[in-house]
Protein backbone atom coordinates (compact mmCIF):
# COMPACT_ATOMS: atom_id res chain seq x y z
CA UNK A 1 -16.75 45.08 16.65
CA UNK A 2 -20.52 45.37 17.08
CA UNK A 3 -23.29 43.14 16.55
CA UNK A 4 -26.13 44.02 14.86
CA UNK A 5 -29.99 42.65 13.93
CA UNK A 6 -28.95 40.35 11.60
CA UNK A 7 -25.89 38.45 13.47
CA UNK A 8 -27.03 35.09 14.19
CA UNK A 9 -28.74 34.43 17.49
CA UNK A 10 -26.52 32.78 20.02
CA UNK A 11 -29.01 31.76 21.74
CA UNK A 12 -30.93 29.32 18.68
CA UNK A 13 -31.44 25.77 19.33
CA UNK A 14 -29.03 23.02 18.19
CA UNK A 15 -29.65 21.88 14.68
CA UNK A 16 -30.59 18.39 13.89
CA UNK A 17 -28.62 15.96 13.44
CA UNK A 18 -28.17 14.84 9.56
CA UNK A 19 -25.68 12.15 7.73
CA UNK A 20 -22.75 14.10 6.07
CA UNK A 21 -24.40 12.73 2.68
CA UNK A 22 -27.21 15.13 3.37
CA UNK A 23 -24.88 18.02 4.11
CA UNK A 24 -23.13 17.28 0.35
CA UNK A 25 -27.01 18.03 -0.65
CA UNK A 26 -28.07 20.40 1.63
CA UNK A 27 -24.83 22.73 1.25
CA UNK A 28 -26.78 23.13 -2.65
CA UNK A 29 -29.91 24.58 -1.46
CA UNK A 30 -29.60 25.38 2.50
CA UNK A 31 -26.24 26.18 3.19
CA UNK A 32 -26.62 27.87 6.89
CA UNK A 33 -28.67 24.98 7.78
CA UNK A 34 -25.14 22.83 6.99
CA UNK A 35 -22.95 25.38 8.76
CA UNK A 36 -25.09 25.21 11.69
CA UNK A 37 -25.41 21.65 12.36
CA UNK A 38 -21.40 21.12 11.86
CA UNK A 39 -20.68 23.77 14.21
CA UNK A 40 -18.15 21.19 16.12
CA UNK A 41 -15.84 21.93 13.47
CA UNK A 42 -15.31 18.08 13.22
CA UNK A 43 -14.19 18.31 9.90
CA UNK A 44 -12.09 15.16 8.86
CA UNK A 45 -14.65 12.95 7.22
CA UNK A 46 -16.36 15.63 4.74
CA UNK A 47 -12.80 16.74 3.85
CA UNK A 48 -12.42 12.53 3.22
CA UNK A 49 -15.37 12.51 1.18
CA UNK A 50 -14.44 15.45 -1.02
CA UNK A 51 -11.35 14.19 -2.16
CA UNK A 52 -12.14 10.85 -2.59
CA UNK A 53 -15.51 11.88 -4.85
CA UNK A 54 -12.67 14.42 -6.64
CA UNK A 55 -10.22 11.89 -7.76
CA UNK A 56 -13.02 9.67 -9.04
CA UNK A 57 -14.77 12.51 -10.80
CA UNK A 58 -10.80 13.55 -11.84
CA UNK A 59 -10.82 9.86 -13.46
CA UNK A 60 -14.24 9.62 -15.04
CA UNK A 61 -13.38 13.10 -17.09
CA UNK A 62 -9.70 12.51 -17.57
CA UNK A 63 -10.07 11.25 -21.32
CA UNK A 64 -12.57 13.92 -21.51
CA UNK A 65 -10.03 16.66 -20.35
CA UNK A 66 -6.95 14.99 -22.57
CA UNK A 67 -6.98 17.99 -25.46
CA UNK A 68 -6.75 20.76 -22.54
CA UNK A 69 -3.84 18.55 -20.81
CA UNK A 70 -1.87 18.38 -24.16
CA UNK A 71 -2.19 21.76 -25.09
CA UNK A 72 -1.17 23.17 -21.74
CA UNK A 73 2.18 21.10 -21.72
CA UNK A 74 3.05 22.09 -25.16
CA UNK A 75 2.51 25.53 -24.11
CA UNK A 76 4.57 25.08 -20.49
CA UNK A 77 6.92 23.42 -22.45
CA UNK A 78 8.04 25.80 -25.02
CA UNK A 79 7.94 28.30 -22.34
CA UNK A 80 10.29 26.18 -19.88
CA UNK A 81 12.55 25.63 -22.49
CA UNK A 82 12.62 29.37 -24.18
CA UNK A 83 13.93 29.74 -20.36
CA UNK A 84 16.44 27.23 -20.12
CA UNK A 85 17.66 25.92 -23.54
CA UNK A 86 19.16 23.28 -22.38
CA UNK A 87 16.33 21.23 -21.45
CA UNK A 88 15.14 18.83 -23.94
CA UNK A 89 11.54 17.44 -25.17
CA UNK A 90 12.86 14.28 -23.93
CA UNK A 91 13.24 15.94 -20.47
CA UNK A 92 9.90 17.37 -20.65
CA UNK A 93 7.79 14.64 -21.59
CA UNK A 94 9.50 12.12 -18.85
CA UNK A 95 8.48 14.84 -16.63
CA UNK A 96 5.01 14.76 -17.61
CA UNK A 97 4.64 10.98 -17.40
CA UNK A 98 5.62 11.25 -13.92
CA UNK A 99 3.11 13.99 -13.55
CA UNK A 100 0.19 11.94 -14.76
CA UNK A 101 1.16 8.49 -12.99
CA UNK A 102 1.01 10.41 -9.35
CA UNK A 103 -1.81 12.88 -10.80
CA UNK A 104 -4.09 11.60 -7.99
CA UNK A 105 -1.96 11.87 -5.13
CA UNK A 106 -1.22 15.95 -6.71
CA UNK A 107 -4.76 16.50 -6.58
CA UNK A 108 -5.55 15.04 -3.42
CA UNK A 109 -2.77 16.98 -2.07
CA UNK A 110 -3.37 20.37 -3.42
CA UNK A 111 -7.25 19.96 -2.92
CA UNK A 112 -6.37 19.01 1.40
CA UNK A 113 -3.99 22.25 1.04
CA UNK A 114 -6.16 24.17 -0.60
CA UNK A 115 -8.75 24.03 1.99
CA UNK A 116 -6.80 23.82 4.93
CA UNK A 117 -5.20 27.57 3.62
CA UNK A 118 -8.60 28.43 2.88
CA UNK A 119 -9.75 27.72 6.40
CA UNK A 120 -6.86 29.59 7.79
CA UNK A 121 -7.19 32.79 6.06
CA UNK A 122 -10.95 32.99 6.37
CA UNK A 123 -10.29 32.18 10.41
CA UNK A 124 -7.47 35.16 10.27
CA UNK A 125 -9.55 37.66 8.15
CA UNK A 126 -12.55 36.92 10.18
CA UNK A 127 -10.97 37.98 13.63
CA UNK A 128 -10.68 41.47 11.80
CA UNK A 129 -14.68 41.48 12.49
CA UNK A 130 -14.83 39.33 15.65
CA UNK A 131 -15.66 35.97 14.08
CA UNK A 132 -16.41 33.64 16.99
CA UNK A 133 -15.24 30.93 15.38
CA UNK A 134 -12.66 28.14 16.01
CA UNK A 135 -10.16 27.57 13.63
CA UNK A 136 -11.36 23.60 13.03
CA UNK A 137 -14.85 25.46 12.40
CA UNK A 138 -12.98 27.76 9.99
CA UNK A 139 -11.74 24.59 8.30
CA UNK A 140 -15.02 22.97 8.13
CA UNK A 141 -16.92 26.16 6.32
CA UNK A 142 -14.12 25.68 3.76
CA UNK A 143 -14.50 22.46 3.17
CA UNK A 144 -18.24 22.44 2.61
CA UNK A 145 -17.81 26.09 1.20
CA UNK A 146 -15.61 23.68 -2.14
CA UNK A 147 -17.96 20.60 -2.77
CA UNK A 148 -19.35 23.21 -5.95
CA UNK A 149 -15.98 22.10 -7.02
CA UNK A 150 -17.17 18.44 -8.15
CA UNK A 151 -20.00 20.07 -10.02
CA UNK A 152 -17.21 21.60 -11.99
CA UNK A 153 -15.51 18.25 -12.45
CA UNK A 154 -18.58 17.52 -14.48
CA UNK A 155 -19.66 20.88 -16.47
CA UNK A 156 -16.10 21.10 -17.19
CA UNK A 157 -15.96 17.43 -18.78
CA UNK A 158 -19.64 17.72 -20.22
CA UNK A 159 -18.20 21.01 -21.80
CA UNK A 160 -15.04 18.98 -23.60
CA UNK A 161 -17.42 16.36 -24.69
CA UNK A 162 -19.45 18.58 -26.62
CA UNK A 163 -16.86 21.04 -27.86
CA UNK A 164 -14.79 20.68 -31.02
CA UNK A 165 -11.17 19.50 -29.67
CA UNK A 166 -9.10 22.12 -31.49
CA UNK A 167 -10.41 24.91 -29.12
CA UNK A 168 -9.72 22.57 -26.41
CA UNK A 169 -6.03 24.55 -25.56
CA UNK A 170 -6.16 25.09 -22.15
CA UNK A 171 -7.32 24.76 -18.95
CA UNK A 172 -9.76 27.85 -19.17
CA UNK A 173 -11.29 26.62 -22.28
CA UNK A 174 -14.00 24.98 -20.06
CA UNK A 175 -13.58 27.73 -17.53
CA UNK A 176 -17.13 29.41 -16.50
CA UNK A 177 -14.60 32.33 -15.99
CA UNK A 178 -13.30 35.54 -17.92
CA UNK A 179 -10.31 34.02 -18.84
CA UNK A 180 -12.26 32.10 -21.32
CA UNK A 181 -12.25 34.81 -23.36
CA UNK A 182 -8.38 35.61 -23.33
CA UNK A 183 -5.91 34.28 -25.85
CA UNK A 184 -3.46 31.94 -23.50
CA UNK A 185 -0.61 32.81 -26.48
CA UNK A 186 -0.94 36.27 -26.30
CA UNK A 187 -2.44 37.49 -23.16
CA UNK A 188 -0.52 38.70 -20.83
CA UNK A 189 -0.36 36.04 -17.87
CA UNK A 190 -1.41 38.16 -14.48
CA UNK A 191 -4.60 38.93 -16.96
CA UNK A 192 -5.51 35.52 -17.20
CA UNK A 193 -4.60 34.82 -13.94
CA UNK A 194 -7.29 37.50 -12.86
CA UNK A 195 -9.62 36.91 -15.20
CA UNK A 196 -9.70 33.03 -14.01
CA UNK A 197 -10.18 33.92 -10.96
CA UNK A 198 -13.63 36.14 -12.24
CA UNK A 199 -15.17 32.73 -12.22
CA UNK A 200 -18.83 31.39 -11.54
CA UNK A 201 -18.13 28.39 -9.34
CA UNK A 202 -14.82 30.17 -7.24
CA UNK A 203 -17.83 33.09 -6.69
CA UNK A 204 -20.04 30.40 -5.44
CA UNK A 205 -17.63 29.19 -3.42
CA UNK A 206 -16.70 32.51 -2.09
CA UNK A 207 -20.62 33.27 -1.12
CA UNK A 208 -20.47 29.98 0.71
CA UNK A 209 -17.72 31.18 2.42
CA UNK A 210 -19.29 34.30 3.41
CA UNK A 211 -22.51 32.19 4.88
CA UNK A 212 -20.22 29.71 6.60
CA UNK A 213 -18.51 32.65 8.13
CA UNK A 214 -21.47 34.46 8.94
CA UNK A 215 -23.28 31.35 10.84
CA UNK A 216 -20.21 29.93 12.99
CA UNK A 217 -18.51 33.44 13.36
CA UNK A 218 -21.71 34.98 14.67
CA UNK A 219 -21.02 38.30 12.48
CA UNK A 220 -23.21 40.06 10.50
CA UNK A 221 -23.87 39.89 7.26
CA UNK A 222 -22.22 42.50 5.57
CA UNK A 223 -18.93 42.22 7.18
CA UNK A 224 -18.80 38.43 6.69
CA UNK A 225 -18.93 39.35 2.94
CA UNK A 226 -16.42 41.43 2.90
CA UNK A 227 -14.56 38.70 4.91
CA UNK A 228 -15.02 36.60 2.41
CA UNK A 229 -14.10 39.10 -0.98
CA UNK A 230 -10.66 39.76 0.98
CA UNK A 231 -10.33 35.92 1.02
CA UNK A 232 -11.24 35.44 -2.57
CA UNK A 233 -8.52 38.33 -3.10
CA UNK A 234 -5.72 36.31 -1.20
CA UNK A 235 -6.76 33.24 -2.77
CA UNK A 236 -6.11 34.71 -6.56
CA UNK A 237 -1.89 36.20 -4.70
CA UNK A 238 -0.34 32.49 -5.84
CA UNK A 239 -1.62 32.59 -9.21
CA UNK A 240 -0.76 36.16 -9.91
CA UNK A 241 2.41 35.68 -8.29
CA UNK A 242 2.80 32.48 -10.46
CA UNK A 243 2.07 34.37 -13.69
CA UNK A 244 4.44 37.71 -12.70
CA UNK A 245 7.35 34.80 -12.41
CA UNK A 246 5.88 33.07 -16.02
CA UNK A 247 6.13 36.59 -17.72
């Protein structure tokens, strides 16, 4: 597809280079300054970083988080078990202590996942609009496009610390998100799974997206936003798919 005035110029200089601690700064303030410099797509160590500073963060707010984490199972549970009566509390709860021994390895997992899919579909989606960029490159503006992620580690355990545990009862309790305002009991759960994804740091990451996309892919503007919406779109399939299976 075309190019128009405000594609970026092919022909700028090469960026300075930085420490990737200044790109976990920078990626705050001056995000296409980030995506320009770490247009190698050389995107191993940030990815490191990330999920090491998430599974501290995950371990400095876990107390913090404990209400949400009880109310959730006793909510999965008596679901799982309306579904199969033959499965016990007993079951359940041996399940869960597995769950929480190996809950850093799960969250290092599904964070590396999570951006490696992320980096996919936005490299897919972006060839729609002639994105010029490689798929490592793709991977990289996804990574840097999720470190907002470990601000939400913190507003999300600030938030439990301040709020009255009883209306700690699930996970979008502390959600900057719709889904906040939904009844988990009686809400249907595609709606919540919609309305969570209505949500003020996945929309920050999705505008990140959209400027990672728009720097390395050399597209313009306007059609690296709408890149990134249909990615934000694919990313909220597994949870609505998860929820049409829950109801």
């Amino acid at each position: 597809m075309g190019m128009n005035t405000d594609t970026v110029n092919e022909s700028e200089p090469a960026p300075a280079k930085t420490s990737l601690w200044e790109d976990f700064v920078d990626i705050f303030y001056a995000p296409s300054s980030v995506f320009a410099r770490r247009a190698e797509g050389k995107f191993g160590m940030p990815l490191l970083i990330f999920i090491v500073v998430a599974v501290i963060l995950y371990f400095l707010t876990r107390n913090l988080m404990q209400p949400i984490m009880d109310g959730e199972f006793a909510r999965n549970t008596a679901a799982a078990m309306r579904k199969n009566p033959n499965l016990t509390a007993e079951q359940m709860a041996t399940g869960r202590g597995f769950f929480e021994k190996l809950a850093p390895v799960f969250i290092a997992v599904v964070l590396t996942i999570s951006v490696f899919g992320t980096g996919l579909v936005l490299w897919l989606v972006g060839k729609l609009f002639d994105a010029k960029e490689s798929v490592a490159a793709a991977i990289t503006i996804a990574v840097y496009a999720e470190i907002p992620r470990l601000v939400q580690f913190l507003v999300n355990g600030a938030q439990a610390l301040v709020m009255n545990q009883d209306s700690l009862t699930a996970t979008n309790s502390v959600g900057l998100n719709l889904a906040r305002f939904m009844d988990p009991d009686k809400t249907s759960p595609v709606l919540i799974a919609l309305g969570a994804r209505v949500d003020v740091f996945t929309i920050w990451v999705t505008v990140l997206l959209a400027i990672g996309i728009h720097v390395l892919g050399k597209i313009p503007k306007q059609q690296a936003y709408i890149t990134a919406f249909i990615v934000w779109i694919i990313g909220a399939l597994p949870a609505i798919l998860g929820a049409l299976r829950a109801s």
